[in-house]
Structure formats: C-alpha cells, structure tokens
Protein backbone atom coordinates (compact mmCIF):
# COMPACT_ATOMS: atom_id res chain seq x y z
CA UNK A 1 -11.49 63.04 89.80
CA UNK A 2 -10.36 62.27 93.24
CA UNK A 3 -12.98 60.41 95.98
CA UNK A 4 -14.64 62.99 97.65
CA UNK A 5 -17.46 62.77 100.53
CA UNK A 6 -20.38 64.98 101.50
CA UNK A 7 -20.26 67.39 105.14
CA UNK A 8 -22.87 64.85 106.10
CA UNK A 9 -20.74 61.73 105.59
CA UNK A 10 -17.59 63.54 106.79
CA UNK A 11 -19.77 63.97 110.22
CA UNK A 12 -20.55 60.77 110.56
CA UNK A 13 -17.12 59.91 109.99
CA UNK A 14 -15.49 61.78 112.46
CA UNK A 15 -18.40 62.17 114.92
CA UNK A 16 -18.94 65.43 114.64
CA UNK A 17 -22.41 67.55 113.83
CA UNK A 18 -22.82 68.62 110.15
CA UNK A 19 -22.43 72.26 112.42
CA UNK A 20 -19.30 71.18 113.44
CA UNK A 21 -17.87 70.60 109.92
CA UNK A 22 -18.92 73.43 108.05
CA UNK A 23 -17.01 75.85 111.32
CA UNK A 24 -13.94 73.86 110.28
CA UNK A 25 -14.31 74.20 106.63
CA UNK A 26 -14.69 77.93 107.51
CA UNK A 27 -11.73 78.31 109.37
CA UNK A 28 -9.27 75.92 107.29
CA UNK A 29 -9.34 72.93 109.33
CA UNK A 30 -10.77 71.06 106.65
CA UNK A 31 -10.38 71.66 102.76
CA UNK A 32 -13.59 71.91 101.31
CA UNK A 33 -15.33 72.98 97.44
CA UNK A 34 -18.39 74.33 96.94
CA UNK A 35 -20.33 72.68 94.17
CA UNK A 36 -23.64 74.02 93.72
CA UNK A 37 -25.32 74.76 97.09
CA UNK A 38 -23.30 71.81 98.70
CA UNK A 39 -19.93 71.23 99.59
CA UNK A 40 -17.29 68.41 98.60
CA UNK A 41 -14.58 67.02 100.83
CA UNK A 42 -11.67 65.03 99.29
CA UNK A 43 -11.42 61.94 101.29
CA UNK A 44 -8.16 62.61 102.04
CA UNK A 45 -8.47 64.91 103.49
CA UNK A 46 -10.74 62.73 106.45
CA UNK A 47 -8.00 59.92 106.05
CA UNK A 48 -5.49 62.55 107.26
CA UNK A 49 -7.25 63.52 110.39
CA UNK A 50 -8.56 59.71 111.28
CA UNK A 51 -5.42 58.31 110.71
CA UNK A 52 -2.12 60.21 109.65
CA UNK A 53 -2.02 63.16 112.37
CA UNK A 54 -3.02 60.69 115.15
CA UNK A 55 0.16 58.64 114.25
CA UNK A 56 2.34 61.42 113.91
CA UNK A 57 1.76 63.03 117.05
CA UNK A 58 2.00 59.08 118.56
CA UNK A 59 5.51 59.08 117.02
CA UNK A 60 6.41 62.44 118.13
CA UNK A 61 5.14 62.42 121.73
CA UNK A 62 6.32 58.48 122.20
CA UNK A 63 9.40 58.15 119.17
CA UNK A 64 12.13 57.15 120.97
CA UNK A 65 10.22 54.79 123.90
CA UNK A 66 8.77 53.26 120.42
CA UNK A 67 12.31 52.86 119.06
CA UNK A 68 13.26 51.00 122.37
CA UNK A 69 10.37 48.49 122.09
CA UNK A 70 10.93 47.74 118.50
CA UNK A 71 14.87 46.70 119.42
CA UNK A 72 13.13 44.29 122.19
C-alpha cells in the first residue's frame, strides 16, 4: 500500500482549511478515497502540487533564461 495522508494533514501541508481540501477533492484537484467516513490522500499526490508543478511551470515560464545561466 502506497503512503497516504489524512484531509487534515494534507491542510496543514499545503496551508489550506480542511474546507478547502475536501472542494478540491470534489472537483478533481486532488485524488482522494473514501475509506469509511474519512478520506485518504496518496502522498503523492501533495508531493506533486508542493513540489513538481511549481518546477514545471518555473521551467516553462523561465526555460531558456535557465538554460543561459547554466552555460555561465
């Protein structure tokens, strides 16, 4: 089974209300199951908003001034 957190932790996480989280698990913004009464969050799934979507938007927005620096 894969690491999974609780709406509570991914709150505190991102900085967001528990409110906040279950809207996006609504909508799709974040992939959620429903175990019980509660539901589970793989921690990926938070690693992928924290970290991986914030560097590829750096890289797309700023790619090729990042490309220059890295030949410097």
């Amino acid at each position: 089974m894969q690491d999974v957190i609780t709406v509570k932790e991914a709150a505190d996480m991102l900085g967001l209300s528990r409110v906040q989280i279950f809207r996006m698990i609504k909508n799709g913004t974040i992939e959620a199951q429903m175990v019980g009464k509660t539901y589970i969050i793989p921690s990926s799934v938070i690693e992928d908003i924290l970290i991986k979507k914030p560097v590829r938007k750096a890289v797309e927005d700023f790619g090729e001034a990042l490309k220059r620096l890295g030949k410097e």
